[in-house]
Protein backbone atom coordinates (compact mmCIF):
# COMPACT_ATOMS: atom_id res chain seq x y z
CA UNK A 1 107.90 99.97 132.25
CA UNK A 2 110.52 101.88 129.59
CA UNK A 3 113.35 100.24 130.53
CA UNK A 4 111.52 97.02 129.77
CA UNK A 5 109.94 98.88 126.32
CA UNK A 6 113.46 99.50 125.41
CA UNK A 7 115.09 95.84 126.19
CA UNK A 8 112.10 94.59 123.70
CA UNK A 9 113.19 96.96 120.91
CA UNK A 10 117.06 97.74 121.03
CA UNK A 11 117.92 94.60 119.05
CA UNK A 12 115.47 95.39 116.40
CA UNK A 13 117.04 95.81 113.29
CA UNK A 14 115.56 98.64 111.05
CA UNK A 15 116.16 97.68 107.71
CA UNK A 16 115.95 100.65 104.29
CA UNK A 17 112.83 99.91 102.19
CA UNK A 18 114.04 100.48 98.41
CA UNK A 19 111.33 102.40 97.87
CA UNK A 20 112.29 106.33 99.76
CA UNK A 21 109.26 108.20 98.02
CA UNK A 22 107.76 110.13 101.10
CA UNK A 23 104.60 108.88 102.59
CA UNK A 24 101.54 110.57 104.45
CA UNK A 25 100.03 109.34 107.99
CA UNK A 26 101.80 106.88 110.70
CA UNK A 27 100.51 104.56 113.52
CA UNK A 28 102.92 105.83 116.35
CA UNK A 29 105.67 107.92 117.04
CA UNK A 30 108.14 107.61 120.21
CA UNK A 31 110.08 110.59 121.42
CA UNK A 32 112.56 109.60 124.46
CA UNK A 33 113.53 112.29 126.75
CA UNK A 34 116.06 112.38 129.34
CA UNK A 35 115.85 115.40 132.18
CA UNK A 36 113.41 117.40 130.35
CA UNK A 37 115.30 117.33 127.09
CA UNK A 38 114.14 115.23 123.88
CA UNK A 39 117.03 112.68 122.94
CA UNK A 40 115.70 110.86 119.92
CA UNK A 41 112.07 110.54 117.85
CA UNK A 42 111.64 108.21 115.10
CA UNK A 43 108.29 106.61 114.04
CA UNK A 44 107.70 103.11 113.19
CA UNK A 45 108.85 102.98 110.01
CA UNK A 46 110.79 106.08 109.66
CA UNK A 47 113.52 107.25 110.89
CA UNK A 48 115.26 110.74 110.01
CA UNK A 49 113.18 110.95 107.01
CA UNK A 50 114.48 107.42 105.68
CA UNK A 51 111.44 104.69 105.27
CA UNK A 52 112.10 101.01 106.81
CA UNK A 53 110.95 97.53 107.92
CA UNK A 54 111.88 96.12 110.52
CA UNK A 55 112.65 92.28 111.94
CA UNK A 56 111.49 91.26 113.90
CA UNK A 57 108.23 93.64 113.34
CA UNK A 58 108.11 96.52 115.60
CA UNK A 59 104.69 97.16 115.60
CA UNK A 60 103.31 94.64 117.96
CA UNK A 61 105.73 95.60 120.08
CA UNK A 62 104.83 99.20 120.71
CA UNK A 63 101.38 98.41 120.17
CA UNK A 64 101.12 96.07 123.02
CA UNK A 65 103.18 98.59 124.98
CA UNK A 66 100.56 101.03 124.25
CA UNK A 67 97.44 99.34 125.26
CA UNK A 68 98.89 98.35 128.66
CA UNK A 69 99.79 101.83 129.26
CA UNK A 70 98.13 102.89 133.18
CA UNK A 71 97.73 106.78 131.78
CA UNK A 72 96.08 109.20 134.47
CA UNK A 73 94.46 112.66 133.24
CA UNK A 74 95.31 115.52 134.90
């Protein structure tokens, strides 16, 4: 189910918004780990502190992802 979550969103191109003023609150953020160890986090439209867009819209994507998610509680 990630490997397929990552085909979907490695050609998305995340493109600077001209406007870099920080902003409050976000939808999701995905943290990828390998063996235990965090590799990369970035939010939808932030990355390293730097605000973008993206084509096509990422959103959808991850939402859909999201909502099909089997999660079990412990």
């Amino acid at each position: 189910m990630i490997k397929d979550f990552l085909k979907q969103i490695k050609d998305i191109k995340f493109i600077p918004e001209e406007n870099q003023e920080k902003r409050e609150g976000w939808r999701y953020s995905i943290t990828l780990f390998q063996d235990d160890e965090q590799t990369f986090q970035f939010g939808l439209t932030e990355v390293n502190d730097h605000y973008y867009y993206t084509e096509p819209d990422i959103h959808p994507i991850v939402d859909d992802f999201y909502k099909n998610l089997d999660v079990q509680e412990e």
